[in-house]
PDB file of N, CA and C in Angstrom:
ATOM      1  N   UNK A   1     179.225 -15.073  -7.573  1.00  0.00           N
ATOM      2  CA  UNK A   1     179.758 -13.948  -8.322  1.00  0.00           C
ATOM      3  C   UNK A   1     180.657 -13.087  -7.445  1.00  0.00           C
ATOM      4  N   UNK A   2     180.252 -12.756  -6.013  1.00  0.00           N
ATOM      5  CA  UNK A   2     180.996 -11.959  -5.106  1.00  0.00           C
ATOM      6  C   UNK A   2     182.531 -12.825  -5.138  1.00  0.00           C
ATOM      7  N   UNK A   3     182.585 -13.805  -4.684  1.00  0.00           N
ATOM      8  CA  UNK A   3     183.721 -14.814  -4.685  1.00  0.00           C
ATOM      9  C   UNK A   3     184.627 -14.350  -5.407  1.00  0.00           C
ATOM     10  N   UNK A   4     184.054 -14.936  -7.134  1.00  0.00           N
ATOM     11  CA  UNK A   4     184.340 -14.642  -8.335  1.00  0.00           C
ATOM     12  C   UNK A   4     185.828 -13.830  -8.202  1.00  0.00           C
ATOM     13  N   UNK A   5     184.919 -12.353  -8.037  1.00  0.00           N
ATOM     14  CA  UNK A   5     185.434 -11.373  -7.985  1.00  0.00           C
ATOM     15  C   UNK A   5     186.370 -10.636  -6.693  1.00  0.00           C
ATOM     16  N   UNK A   6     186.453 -11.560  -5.644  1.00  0.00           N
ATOM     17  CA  UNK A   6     186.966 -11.014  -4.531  1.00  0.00           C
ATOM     18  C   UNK A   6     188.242 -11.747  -4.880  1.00  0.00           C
ATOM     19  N   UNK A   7     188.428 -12.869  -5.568  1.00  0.00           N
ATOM     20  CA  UNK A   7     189.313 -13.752  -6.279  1.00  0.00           C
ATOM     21  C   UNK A   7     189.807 -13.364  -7.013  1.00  0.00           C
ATOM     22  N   UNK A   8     189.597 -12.505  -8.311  1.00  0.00           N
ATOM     23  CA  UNK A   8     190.263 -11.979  -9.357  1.00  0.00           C
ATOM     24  C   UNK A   8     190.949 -10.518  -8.666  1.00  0.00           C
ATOM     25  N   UNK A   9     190.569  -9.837  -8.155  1.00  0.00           N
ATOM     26  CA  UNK A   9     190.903  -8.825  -7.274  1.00  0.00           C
ATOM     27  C   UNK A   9     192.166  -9.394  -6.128  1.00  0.00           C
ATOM     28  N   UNK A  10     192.630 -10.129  -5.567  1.00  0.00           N
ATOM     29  CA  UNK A  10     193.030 -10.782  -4.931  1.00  0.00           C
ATOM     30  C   UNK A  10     194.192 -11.311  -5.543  1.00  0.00           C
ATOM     31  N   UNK A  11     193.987 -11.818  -7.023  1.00  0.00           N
ATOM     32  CA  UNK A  11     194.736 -11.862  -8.067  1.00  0.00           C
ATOM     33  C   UNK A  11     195.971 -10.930  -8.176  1.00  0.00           C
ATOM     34  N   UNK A  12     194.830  -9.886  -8.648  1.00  0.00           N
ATOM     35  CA  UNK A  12     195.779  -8.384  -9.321  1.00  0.00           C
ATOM     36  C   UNK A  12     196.211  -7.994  -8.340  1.00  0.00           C
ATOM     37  N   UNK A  13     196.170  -7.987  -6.838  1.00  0.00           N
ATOM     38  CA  UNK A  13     197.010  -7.286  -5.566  1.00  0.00           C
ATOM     39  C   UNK A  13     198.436  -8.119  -5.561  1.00  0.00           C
ATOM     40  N   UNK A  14     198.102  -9.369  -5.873  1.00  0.00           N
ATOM     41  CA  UNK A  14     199.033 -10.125  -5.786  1.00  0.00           C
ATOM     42  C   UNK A  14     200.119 -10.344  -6.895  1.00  0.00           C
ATOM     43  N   UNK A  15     199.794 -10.030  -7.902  1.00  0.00           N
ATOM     44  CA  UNK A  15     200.276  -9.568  -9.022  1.00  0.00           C
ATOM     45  C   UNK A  15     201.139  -8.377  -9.136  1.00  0.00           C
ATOM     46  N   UNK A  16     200.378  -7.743  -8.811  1.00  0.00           N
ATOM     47  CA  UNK A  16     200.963  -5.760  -8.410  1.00  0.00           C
ATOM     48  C   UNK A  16     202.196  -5.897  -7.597  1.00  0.00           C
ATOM     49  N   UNK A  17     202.088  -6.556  -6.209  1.00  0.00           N
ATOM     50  CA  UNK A  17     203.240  -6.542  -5.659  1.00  0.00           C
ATOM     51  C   UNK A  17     204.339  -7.576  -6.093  1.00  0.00           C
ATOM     52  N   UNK A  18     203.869  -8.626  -6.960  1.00  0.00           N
ATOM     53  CA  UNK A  18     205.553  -9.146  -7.358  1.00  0.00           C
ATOM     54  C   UNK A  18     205.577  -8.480  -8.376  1.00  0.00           C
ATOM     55  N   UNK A  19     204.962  -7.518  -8.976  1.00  0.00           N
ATOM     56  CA  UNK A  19     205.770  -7.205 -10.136  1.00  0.00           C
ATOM     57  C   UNK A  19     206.591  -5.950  -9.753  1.00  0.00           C
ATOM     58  N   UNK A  20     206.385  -5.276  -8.476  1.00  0.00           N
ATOM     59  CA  UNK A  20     206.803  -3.894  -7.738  1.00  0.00           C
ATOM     60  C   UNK A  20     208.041  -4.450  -7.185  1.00  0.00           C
ATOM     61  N   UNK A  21     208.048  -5.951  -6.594  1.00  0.00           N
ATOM     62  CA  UNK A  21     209.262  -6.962  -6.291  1.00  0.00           C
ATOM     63  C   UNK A  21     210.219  -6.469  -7.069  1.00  0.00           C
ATOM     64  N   UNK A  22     209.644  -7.010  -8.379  1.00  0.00           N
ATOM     65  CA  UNK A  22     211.100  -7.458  -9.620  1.00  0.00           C
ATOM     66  C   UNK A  22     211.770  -6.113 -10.109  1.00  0.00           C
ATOM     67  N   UNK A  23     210.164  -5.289 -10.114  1.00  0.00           N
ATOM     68  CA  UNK A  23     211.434  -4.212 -10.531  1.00  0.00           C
ATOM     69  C   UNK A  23     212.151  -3.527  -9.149  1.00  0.00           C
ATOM     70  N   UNK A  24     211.733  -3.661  -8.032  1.00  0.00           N
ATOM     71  CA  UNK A  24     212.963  -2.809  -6.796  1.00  0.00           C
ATOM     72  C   UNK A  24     214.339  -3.730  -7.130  1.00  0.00           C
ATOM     73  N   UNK A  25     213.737  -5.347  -7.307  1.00  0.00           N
ATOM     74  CA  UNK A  25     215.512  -5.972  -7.854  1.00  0.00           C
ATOM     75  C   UNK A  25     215.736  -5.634  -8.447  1.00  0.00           C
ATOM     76  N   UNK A  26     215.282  -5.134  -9.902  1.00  0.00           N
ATOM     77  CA  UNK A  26     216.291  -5.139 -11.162  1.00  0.00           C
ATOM     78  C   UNK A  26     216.650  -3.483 -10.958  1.00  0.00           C
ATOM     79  N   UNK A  27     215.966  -2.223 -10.155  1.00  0.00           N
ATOM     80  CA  UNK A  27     216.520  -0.914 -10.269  1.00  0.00           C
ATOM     81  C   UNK A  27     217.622  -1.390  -9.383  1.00  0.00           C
ATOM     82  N   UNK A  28     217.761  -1.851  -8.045  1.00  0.00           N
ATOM     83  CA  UNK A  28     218.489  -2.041  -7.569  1.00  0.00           C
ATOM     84  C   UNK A  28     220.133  -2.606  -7.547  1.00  0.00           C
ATOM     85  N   UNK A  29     219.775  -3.947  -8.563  1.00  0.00           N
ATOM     86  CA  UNK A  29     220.881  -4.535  -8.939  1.00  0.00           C
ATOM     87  C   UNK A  29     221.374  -4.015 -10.736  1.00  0.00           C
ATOM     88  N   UNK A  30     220.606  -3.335 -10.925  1.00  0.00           N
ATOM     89  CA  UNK A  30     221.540  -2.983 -12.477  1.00  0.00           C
ATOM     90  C   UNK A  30     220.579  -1.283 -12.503  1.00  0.00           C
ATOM     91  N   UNK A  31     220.495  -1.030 -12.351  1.00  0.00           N
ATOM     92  CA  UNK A  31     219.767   0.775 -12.332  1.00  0.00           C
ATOM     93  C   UNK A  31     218.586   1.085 -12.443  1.00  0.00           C
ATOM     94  N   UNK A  32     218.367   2.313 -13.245  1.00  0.00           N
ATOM     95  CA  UNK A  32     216.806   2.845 -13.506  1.00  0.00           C
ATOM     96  C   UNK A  32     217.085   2.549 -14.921  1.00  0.00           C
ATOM     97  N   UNK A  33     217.833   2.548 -15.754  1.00  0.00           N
ATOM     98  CA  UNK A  33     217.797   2.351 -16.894  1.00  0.00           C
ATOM     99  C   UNK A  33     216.842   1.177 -17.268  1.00  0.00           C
ATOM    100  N   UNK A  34     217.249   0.232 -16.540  1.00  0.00           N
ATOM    101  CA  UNK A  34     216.880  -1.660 -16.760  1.00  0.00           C
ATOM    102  C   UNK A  34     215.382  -2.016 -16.574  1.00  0.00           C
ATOM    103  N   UNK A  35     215.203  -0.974 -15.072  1.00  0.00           N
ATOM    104  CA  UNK A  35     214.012  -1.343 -14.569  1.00  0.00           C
ATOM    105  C   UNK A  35     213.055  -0.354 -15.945  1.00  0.00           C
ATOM    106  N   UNK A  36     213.299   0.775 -16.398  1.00  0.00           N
ATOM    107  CA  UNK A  36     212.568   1.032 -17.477  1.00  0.00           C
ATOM    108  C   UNK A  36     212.505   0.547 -18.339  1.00  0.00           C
ATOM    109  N   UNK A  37     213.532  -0.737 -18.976  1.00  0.00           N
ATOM    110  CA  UNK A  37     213.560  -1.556 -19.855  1.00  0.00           C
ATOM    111  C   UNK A  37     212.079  -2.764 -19.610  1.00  0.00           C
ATOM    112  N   UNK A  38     212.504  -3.118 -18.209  1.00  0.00           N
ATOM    113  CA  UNK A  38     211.438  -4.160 -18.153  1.00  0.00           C
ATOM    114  C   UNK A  38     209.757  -3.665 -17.910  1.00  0.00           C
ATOM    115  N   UNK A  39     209.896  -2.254 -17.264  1.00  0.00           N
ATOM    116  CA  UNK A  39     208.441  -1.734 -17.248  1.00  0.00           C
ATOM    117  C   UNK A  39     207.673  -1.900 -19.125  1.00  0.00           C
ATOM    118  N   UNK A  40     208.848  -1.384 -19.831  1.00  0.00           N
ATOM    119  CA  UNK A  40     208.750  -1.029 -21.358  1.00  0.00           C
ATOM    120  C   UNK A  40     208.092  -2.497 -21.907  1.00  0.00           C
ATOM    121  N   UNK A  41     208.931  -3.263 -21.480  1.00  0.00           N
ATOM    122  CA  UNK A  41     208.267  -4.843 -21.841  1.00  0.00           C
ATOM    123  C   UNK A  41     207.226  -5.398 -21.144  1.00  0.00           C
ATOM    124  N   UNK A  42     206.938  -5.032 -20.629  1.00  0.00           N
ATOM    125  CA  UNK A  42     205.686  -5.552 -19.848  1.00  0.00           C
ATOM    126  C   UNK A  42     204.286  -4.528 -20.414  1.00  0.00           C
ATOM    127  N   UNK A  43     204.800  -3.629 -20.407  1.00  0.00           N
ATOM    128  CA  UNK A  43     203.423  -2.867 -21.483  1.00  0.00           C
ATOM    129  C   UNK A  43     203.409  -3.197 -23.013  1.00  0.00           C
ATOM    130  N   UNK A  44     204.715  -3.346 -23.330  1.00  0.00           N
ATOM    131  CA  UNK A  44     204.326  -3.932 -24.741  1.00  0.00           C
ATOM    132  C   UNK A  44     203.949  -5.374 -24.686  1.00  0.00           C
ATOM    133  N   UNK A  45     203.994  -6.166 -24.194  1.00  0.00           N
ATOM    134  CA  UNK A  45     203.711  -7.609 -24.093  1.00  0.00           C
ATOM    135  C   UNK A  45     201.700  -7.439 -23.615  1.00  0.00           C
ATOM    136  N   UNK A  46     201.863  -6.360 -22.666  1.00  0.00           N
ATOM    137  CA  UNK A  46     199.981  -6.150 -22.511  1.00  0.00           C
ATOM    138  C   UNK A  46     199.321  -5.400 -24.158  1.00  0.00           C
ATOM    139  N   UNK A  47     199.944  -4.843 -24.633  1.00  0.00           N
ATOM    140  CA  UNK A  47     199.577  -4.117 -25.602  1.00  0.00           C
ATOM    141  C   UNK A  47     199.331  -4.780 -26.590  1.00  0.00           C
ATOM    142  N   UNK A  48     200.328  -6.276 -26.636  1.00  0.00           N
ATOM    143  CA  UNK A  48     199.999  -6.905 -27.973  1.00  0.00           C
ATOM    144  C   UNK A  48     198.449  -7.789 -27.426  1.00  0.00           C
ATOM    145  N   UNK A  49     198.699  -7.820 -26.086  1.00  0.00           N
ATOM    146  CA  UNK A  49     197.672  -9.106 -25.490  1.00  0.00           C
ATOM    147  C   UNK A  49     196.514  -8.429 -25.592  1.00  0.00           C
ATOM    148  N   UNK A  50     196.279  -7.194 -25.374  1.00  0.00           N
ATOM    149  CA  UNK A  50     194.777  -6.557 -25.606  1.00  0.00           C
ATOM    150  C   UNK A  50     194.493  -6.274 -27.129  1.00  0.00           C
ATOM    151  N   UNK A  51     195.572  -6.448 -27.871  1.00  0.00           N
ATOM    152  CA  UNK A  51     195.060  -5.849 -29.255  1.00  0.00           C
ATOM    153  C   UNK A  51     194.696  -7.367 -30.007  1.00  0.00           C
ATOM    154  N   UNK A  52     195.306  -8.454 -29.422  1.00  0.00           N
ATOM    155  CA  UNK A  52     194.639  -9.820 -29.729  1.00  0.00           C
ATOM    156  C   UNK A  52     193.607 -10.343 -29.346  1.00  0.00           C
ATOM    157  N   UNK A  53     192.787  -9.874 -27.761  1.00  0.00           N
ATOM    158  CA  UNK A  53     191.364 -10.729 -27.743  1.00  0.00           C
ATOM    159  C   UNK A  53     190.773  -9.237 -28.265  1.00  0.00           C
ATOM    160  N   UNK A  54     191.434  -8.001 -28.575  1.00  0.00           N
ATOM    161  CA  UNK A  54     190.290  -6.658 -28.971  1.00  0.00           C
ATOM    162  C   UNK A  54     190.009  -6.228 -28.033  1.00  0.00           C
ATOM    163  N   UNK A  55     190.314  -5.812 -27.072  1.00  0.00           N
ATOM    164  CA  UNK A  55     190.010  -5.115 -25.800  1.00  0.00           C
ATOM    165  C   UNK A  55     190.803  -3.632 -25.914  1.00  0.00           C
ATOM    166  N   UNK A  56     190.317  -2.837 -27.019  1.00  0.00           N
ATOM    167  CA  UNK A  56     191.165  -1.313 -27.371  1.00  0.00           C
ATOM    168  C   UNK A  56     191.060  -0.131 -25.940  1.00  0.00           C
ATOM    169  N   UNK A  57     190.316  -0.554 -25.549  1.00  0.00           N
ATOM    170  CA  UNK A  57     190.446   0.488 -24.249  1.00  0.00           C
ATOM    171  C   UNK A  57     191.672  -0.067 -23.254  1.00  0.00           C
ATOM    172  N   UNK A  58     191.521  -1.407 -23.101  1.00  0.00           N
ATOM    173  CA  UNK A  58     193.602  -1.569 -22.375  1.00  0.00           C
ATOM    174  C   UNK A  58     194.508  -1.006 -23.048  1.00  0.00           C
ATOM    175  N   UNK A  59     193.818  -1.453 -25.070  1.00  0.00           N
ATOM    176  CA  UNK A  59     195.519  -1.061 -25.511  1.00  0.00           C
ATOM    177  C   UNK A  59     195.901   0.243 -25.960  1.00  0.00           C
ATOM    178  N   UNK A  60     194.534   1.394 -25.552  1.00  0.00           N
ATOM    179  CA  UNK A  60     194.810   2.491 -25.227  1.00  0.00           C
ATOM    180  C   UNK A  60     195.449   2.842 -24.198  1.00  0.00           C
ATOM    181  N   UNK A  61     194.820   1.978 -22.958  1.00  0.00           N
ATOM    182  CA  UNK A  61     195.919   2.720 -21.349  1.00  0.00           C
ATOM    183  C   UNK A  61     197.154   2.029 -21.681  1.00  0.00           C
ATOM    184  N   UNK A  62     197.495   1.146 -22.109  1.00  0.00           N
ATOM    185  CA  UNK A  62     198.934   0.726 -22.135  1.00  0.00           C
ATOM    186  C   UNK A  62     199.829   1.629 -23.201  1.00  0.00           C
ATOM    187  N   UNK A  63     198.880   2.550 -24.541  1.00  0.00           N
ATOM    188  CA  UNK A  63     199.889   3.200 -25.269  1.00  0.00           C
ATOM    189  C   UNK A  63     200.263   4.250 -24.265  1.00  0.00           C
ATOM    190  N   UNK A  64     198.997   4.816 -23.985  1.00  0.00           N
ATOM    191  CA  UNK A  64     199.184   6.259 -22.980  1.00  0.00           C
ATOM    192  C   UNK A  64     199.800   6.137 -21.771  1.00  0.00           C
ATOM    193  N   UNK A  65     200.230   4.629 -21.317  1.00  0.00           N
ATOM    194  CA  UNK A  65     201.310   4.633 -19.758  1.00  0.00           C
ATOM    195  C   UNK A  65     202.539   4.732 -20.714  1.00  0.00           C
ATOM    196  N   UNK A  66     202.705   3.635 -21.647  1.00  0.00           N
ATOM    197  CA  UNK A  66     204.252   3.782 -22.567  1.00  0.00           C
ATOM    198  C   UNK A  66     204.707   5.029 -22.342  1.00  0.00           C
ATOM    199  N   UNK A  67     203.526   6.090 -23.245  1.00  0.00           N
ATOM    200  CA  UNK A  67     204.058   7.534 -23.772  1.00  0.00           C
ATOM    201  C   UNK A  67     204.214   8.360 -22.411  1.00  0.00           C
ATOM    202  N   UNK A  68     203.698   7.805 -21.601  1.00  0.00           N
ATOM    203  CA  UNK A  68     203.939   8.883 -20.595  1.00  0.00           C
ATOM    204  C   UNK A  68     205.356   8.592 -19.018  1.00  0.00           C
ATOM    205  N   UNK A  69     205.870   6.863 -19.276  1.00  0.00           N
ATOM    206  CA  UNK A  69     206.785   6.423 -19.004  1.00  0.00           C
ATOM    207  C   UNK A  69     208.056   6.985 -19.529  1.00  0.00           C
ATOM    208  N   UNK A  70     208.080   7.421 -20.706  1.00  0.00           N
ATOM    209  CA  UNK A  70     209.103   7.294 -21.934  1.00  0.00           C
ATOM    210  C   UNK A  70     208.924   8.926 -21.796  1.00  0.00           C
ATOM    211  N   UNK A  71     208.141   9.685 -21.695  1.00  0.00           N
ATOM    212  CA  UNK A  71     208.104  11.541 -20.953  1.00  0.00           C
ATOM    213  C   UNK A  71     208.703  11.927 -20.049  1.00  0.00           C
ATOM    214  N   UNK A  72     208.570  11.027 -18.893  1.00  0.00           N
ATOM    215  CA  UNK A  72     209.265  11.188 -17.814  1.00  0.00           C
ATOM    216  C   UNK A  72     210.572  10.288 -17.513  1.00  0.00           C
ATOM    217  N   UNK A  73     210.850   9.666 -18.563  1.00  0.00           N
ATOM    218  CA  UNK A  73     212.293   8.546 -18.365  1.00  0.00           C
ATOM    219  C   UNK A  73     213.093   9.137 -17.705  1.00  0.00           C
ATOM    220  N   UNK A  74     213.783  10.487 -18.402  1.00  0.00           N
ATOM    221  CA  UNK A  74     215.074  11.422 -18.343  1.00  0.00           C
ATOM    222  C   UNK A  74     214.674  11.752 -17.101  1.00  0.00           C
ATOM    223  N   UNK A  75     213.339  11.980 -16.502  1.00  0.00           N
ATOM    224  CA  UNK A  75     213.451  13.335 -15.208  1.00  0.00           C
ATOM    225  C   UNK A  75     213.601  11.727 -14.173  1.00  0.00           C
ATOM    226  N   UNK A  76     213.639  10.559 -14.535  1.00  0.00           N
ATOM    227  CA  UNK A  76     213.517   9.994 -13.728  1.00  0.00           C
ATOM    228  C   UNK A  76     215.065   9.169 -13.338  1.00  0.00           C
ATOM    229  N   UNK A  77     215.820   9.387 -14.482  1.00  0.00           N
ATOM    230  CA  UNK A  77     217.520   8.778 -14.472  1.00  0.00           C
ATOM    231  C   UNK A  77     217.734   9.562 -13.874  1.00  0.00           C
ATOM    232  N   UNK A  78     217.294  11.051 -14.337  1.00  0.00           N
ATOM    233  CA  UNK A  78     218.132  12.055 -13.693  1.00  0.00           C
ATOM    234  C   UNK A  78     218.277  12.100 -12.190  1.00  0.00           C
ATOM    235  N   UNK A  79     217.118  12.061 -11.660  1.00  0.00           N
ATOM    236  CA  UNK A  79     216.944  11.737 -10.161  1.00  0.00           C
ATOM    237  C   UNK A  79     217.890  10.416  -9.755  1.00  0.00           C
ATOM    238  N   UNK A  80     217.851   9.172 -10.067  1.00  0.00           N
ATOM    239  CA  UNK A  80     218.532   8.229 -10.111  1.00  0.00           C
ATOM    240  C   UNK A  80     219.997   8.611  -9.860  1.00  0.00           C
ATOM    241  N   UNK A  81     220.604   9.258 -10.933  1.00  0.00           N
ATOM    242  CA  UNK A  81     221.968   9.943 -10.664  1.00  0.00           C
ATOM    243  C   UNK A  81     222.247  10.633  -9.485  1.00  0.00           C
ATOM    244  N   UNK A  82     221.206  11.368  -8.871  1.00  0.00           N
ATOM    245  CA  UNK A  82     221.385  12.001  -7.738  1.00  0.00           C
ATOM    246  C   UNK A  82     221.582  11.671  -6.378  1.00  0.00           C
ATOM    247  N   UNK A  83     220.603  10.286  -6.367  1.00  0.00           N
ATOM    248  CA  UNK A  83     220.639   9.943  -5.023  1.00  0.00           C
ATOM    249  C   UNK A  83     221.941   8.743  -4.930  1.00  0.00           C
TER     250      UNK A  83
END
């Protein structure tokens, strides 16, 4: 069981950082706009996936990262523009 789990954990680190990868490429090579495009798709693609095996507590954190991605979009182009 320790295994198990030192394995699935091991997983998601590894996961976390290519997905932190793709988006430094895509802000990088096309903006902040894009990379909020693909953050946007990747929570809706989890959102449909938890509301299909029923797991409502993911597809609660995935509405409440959306809404709170999509709050801070503007303060976050805006910065974008600056630097």
């Amino acid at each position: 069981m320790a295994v198990a789990t030192i394995a699935l954990f091991g997983l998601l680190i590894f996961y976390a950082i290519a997905f932190v990868a793709v988006l430094t490429i895509v802000r990088k090579k096309f903006g902040i706009k894009y990379a909020l495009m693909v953050i946007g798709i990747a929570l809706l693609a989890g959102l449909i996936y938890s509301v299909w095996i029923g797991n409502w507590l993911l597809a609660a954190t995935m509405v409440l990262l959306g809404v709170g991605i999509r709050k801070h979009a503007s303060r976050l182009a805006a910065l974008a523009k600056r630097s």
